[in-house]
N, C-alpha and C. Protein backbone atom coordinates (compact mmCIF):
# COMPACT_ATOMS: atom_id res chain seq x y z
N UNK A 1 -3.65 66.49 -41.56
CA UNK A 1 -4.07 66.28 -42.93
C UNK A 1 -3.55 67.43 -43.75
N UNK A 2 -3.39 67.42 -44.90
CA UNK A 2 -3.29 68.25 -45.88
C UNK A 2 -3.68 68.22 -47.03
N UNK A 3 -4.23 69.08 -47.50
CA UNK A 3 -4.41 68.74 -48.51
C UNK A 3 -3.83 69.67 -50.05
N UNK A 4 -3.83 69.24 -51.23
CA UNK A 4 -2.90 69.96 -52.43
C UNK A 4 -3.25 71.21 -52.51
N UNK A 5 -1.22 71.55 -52.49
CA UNK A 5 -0.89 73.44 -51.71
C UNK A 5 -1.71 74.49 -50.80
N UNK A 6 -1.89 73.20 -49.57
CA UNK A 6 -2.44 74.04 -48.26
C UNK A 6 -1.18 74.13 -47.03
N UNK A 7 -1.67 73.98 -46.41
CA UNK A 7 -0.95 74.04 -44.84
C UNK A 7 -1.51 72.57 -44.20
N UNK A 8 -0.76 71.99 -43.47
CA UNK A 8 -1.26 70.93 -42.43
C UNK A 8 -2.38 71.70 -42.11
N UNK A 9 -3.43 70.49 -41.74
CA UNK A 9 -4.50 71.13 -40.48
C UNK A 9 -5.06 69.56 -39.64
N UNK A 10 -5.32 70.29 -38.81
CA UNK A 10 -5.21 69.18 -37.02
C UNK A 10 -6.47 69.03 -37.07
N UNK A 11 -6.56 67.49 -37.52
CA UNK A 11 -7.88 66.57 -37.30
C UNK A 11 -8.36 65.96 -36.58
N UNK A 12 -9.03 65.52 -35.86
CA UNK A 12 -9.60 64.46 -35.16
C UNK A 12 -9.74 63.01 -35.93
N UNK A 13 -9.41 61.88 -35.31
CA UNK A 13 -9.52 60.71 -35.99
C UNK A 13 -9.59 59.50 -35.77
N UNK A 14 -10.90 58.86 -35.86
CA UNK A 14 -11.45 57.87 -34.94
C UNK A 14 -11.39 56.28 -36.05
N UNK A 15 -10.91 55.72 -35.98
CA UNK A 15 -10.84 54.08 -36.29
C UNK A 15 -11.84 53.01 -36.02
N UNK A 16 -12.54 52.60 -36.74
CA UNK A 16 -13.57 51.77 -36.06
C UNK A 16 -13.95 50.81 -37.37
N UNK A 17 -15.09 49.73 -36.76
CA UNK A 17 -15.14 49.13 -37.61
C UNK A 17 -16.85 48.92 -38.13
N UNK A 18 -17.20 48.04 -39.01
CA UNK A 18 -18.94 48.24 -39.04
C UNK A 18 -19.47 47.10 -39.68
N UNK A 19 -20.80 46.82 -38.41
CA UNK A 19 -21.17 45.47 -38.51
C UNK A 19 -21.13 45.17 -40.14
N UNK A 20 -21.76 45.96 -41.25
CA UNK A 20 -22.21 45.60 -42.56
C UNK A 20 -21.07 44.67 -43.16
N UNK A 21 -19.52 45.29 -42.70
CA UNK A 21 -18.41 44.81 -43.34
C UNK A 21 -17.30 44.69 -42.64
N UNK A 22 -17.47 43.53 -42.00
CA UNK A 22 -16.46 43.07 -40.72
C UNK A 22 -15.10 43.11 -41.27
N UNK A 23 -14.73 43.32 -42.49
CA UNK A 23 -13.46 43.34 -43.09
C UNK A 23 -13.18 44.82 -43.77
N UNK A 24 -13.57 45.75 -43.42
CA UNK A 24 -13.63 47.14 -43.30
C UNK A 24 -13.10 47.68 -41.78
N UNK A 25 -12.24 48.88 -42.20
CA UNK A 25 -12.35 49.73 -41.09
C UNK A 25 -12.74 51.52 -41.55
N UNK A 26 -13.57 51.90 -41.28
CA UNK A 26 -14.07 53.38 -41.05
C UNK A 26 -12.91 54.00 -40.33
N UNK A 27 -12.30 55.34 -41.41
CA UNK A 27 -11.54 56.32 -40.71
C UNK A 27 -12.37 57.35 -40.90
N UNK A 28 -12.61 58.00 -39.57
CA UNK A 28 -13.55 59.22 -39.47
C UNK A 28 -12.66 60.41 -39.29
N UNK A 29 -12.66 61.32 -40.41
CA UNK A 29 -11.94 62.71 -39.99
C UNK A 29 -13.05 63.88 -39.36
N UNK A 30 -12.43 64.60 -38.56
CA UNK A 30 -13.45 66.03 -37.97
C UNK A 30 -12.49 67.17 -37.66
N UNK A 31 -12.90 68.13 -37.77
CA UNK A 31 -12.56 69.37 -37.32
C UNK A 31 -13.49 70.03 -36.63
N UNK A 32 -12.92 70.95 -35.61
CA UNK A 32 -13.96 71.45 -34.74
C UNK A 32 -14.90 72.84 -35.81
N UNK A 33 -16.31 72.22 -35.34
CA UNK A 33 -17.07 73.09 -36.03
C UNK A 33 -17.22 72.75 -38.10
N UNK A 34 -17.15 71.64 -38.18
CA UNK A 34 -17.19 71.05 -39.87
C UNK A 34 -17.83 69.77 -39.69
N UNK A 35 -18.38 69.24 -40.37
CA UNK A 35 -19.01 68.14 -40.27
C UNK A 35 -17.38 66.98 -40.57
N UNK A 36 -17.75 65.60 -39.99
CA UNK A 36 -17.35 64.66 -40.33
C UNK A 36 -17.14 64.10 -41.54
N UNK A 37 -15.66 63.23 -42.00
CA UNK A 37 -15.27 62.80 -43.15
C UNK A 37 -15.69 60.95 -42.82
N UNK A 38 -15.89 60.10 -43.48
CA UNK A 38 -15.55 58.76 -43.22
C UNK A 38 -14.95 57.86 -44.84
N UNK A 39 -14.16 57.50 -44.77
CA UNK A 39 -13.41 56.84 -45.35
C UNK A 39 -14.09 55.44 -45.10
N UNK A 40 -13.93 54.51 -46.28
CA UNK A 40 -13.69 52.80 -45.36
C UNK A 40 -12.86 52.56 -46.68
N UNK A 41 -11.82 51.60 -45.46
CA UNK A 41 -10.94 51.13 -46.22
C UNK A 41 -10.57 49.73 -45.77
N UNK A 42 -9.65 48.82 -46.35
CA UNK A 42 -10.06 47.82 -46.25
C UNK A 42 -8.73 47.36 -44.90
N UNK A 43 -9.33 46.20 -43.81
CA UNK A 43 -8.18 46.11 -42.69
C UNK A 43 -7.46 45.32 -43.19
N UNK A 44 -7.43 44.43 -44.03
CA UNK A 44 -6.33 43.92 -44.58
C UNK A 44 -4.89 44.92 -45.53
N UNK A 45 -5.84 46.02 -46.02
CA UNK A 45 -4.94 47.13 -46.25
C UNK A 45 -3.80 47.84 -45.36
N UNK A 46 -4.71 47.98 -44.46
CA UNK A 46 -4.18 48.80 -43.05
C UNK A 46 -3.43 48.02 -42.68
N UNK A 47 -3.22 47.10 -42.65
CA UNK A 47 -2.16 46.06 -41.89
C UNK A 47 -1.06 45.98 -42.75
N UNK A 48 -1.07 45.94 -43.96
CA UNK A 48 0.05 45.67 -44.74
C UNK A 48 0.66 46.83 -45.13
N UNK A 49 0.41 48.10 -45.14
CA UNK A 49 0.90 49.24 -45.00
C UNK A 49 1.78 49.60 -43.83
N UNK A 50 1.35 48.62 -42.64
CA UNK A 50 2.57 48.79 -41.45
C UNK A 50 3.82 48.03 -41.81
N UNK A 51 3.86 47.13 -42.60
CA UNK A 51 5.09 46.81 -43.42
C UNK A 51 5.60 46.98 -44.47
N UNK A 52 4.49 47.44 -44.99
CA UNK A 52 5.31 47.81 -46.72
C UNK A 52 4.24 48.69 -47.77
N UNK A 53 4.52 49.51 -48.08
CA UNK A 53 3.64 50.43 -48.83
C UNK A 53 2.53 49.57 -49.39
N UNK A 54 1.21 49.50 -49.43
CA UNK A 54 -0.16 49.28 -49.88
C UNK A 54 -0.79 50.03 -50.26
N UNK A 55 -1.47 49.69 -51.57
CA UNK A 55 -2.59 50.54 -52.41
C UNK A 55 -3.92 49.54 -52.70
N UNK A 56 -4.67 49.90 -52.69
CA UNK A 56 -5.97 49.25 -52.98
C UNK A 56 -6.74 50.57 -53.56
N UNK A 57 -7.32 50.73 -55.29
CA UNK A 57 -8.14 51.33 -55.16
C UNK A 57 -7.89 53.00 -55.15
N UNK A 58 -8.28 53.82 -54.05
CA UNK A 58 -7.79 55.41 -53.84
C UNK A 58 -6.51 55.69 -52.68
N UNK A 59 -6.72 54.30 -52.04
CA UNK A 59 -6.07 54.80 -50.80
C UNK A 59 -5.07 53.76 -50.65
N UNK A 60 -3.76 54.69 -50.34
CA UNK A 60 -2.30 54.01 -50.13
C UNK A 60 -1.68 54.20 -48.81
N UNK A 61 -1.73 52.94 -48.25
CA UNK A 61 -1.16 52.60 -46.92
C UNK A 61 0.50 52.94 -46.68
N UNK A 62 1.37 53.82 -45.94
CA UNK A 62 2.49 53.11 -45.69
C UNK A 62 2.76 53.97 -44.07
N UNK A 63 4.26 53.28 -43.92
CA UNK A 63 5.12 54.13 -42.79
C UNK A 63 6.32 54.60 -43.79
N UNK A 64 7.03 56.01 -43.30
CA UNK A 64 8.43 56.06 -43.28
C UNK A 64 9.22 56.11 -42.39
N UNK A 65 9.90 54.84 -42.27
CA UNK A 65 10.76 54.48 -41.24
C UNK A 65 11.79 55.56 -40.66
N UNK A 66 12.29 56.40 -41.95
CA UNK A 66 13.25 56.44 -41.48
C UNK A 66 12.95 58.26 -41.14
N UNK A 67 12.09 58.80 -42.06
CA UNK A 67 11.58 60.00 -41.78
C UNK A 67 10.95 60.48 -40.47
N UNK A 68 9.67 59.45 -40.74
CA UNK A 68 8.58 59.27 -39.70
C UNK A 68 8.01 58.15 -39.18
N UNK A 69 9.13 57.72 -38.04
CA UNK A 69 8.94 56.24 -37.74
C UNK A 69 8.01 55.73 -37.43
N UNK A 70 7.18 56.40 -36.48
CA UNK A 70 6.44 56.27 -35.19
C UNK A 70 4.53 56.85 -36.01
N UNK A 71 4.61 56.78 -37.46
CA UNK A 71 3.75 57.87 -38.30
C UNK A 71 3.00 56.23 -39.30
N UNK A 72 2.11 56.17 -39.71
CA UNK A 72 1.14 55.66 -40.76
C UNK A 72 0.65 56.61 -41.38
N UNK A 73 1.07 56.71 -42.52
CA UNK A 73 0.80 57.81 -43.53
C UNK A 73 -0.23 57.07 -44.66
N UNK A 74 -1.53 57.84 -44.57
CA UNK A 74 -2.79 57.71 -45.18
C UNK A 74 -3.05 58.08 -46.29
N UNK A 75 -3.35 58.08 -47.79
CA UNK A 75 -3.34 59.17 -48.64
C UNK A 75 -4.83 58.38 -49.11
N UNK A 76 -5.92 59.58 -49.51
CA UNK A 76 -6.59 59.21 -49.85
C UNK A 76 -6.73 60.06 -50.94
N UNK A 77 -7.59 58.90 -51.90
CA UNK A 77 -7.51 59.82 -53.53
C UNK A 77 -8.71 59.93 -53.54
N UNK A 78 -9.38 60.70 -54.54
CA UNK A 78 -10.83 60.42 -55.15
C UNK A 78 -11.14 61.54 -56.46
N UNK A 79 -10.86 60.86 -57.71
CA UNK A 79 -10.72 62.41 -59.17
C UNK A 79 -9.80 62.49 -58.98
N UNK A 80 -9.07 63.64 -59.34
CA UNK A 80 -8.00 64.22 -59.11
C UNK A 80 -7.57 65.25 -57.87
N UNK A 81 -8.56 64.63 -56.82
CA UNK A 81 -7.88 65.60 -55.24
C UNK A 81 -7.35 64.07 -54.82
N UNK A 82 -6.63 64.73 -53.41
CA UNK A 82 -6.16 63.65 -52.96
C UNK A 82 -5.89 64.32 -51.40
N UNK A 83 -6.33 63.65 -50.38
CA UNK A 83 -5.32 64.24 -48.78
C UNK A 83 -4.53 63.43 -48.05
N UNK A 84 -3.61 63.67 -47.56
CA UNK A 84 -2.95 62.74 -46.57
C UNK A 84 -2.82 62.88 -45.47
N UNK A 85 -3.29 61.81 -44.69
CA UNK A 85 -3.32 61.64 -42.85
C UNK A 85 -2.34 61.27 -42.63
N UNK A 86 -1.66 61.60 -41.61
CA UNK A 86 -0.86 61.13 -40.79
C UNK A 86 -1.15 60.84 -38.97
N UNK A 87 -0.98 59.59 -39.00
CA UNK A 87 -1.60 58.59 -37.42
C UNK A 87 -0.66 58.29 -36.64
N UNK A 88 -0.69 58.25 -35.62
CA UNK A 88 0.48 57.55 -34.65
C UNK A 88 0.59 55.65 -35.19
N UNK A 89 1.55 55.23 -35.18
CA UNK A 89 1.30 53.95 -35.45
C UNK A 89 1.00 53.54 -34.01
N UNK A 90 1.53 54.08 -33.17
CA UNK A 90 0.81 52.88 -31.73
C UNK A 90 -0.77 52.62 -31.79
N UNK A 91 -1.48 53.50 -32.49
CA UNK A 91 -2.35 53.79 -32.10
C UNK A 91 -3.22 52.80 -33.38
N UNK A 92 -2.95 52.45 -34.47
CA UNK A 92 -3.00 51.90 -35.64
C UNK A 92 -2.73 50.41 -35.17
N UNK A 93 -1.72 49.92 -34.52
CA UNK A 93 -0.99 48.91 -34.07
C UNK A 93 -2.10 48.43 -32.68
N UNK A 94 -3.09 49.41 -31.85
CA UNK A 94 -3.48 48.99 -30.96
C UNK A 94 -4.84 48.69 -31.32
N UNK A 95 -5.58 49.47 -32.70
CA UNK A 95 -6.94 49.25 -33.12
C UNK A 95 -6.86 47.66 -34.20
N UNK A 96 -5.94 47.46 -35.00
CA UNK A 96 -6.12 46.30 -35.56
C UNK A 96 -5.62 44.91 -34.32
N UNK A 97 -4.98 45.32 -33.51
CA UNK A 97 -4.81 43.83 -32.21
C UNK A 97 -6.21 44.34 -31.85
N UNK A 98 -6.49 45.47 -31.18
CA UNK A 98 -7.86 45.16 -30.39
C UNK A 98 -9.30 44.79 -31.46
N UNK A 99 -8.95 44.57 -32.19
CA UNK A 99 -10.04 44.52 -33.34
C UNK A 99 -10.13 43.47 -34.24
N UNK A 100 -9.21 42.70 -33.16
CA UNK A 100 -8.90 41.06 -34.32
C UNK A 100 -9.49 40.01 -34.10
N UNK A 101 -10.34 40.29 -32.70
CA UNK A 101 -11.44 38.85 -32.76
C UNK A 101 -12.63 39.75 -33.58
N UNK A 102 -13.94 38.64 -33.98
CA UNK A 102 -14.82 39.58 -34.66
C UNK A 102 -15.75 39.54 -33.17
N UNK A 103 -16.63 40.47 -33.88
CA UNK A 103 -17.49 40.91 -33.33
C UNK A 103 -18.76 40.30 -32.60
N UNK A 104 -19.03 39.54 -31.12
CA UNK A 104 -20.31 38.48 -31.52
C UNK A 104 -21.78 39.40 -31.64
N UNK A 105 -22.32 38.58 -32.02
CA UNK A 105 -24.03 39.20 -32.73
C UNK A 105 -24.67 39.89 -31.86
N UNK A 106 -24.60 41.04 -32.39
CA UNK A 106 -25.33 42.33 -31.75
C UNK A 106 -24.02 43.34 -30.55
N UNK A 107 -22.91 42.57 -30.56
CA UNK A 107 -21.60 43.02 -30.04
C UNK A 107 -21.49 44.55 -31.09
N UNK A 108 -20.30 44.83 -30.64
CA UNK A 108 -19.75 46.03 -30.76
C UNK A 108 -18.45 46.05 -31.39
N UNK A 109 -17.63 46.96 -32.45
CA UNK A 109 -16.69 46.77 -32.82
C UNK A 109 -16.10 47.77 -32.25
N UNK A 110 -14.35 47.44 -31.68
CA UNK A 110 -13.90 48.13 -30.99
C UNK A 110 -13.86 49.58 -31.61
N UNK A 111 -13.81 51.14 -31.00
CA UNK A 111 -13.13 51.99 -31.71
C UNK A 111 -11.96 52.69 -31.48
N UNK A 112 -11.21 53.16 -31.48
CA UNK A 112 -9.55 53.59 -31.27
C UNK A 112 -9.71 55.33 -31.59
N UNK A 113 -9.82 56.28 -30.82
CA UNK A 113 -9.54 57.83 -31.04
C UNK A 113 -7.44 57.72 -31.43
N UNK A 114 -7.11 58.21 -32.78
CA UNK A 114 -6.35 58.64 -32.39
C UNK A 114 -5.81 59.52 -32.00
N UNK A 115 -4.51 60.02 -31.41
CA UNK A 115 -4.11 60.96 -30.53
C UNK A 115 -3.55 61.53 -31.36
N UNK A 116 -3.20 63.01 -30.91
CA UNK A 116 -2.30 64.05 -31.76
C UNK A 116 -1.28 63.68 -32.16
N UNK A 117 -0.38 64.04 -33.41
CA UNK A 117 0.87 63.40 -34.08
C UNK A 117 1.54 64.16 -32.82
């Protein structure tokens, strides 16, 4: 993540989804020793950002192919701050397939840790 005129810093970042809004996915940021961030954003977002830049709102979905192939680049706004994640796409690519039947009643929605860039 980074955020405006810092340095990268190495997050933790968990993908999941929540019964209230089966068409939501929760991105949870952490750092060791800081409390937790959660985002929700929408999975129809997340999906269309693996093909082509998406905005909904604060947060803009894309990849750069040609920069950072293998990368889903996150930007989240809110006022005038803004940070950007960067995710493995395998890992993006393995939480929306494993996360595409719904959930049955009182079930569980899958969650996906992703791994270090």
């Amino acid at each position: 993540m980074r955020l405006p005129g810092e340095v990268p810093v190495v997050l933790s970042a968990t993908l999941r989804g929540a019964a209230a809004a089966p068409d939501a996915v929760l991105l949870s940021l952490s750092a060791p020793g800081a409390r937790s961030v959660t985002w929700s954003l929408s999975r129809a977002l997340l999906a269309d950002g693996l093909r082509r830049p998406a905005r909904l709102d604060g947060v803009t979905v894309r990849t750069r192919p040609v920069t950072h192939p293998r990368m889903v680049h996150i930007t989240l706004r809110r006022d005038a701050a803004a940070a950007s994640v960067a995710l493995p796409l395998r890992d993006v690519e393995r939480y929306l397939r494993d996360s595409a039947a719904p959930a049955a009643p009182g079930g569980r929605f899958p969650t996906s840790e992703a791994s270090p860039a």
